[in-house]
Protein backbone atom coordinates (compact mmCIF):
# COMPACT_ATOMS: atom_id res chain seq x y z
CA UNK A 1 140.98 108.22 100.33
CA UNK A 2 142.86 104.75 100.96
CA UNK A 3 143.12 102.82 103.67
CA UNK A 4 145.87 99.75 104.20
CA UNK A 5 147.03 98.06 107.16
CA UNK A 6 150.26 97.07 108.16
CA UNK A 7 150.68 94.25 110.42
CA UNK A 8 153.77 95.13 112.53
CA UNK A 9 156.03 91.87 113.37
CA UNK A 10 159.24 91.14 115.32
CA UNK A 11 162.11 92.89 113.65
CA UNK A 12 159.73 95.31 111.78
CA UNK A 13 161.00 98.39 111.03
CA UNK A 14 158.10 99.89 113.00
CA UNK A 15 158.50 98.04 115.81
CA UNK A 16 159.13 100.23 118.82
CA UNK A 17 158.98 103.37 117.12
CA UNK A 18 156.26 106.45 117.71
CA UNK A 19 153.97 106.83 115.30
CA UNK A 20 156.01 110.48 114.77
CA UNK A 21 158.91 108.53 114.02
CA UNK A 22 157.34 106.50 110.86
CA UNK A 23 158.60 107.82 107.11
CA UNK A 24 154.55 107.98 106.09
CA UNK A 25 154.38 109.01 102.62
CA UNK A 26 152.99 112.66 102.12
CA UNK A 27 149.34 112.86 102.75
CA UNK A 28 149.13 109.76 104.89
CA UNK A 29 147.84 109.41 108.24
CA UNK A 30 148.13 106.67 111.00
CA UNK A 31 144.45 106.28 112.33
CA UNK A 32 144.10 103.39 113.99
CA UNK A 33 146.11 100.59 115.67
CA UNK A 34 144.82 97.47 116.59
CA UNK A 35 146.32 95.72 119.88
CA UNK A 36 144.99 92.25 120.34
CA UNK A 37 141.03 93.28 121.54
CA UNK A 38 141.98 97.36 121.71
CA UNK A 39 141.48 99.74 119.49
CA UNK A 40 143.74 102.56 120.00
CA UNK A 41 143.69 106.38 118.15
CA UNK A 42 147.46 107.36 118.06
CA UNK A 43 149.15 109.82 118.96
CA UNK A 44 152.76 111.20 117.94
CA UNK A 45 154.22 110.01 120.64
CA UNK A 46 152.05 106.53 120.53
CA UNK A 47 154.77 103.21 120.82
CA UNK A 48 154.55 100.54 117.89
CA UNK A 49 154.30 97.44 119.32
CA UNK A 50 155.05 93.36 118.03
CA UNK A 51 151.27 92.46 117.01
CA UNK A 52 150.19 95.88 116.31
CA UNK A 53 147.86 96.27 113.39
CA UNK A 54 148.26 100.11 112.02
CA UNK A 55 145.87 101.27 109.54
CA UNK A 56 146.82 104.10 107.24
CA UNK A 57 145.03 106.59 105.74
CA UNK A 58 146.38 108.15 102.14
CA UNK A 59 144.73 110.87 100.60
CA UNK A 60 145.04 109.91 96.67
């Protein structure tokens, strides 16, 4: 298991997309985003905003 995070700025290619949208790599998972003082468990259909903080999980 591997975790990263990805902090999502303007004109990122994340930015405004659902977390079903994202080309993850195989075996990865988005677990967690971070939204100034929330932490949030996404969904699919879970918006990508500026600021965002997504943590990924890859299975190795």
């Amino acid at each position: 298991m591997h975790l990263t995070e990805t902090f999502v700025s303007r004109g990122h290619e994340w930015c405004g997309k659902t977390i079903r949208e994202l080309s993850l790599p195989k075996n990865s998972l988005a677990i967690l985003i971070r939204r100034g003082t929330e932490t949030i468990i996404p969904g699919g259909q879970t918006i990508i905003q500026e600021g965002d903080t997504i943590v990924v999980n890859a299975l190795r």
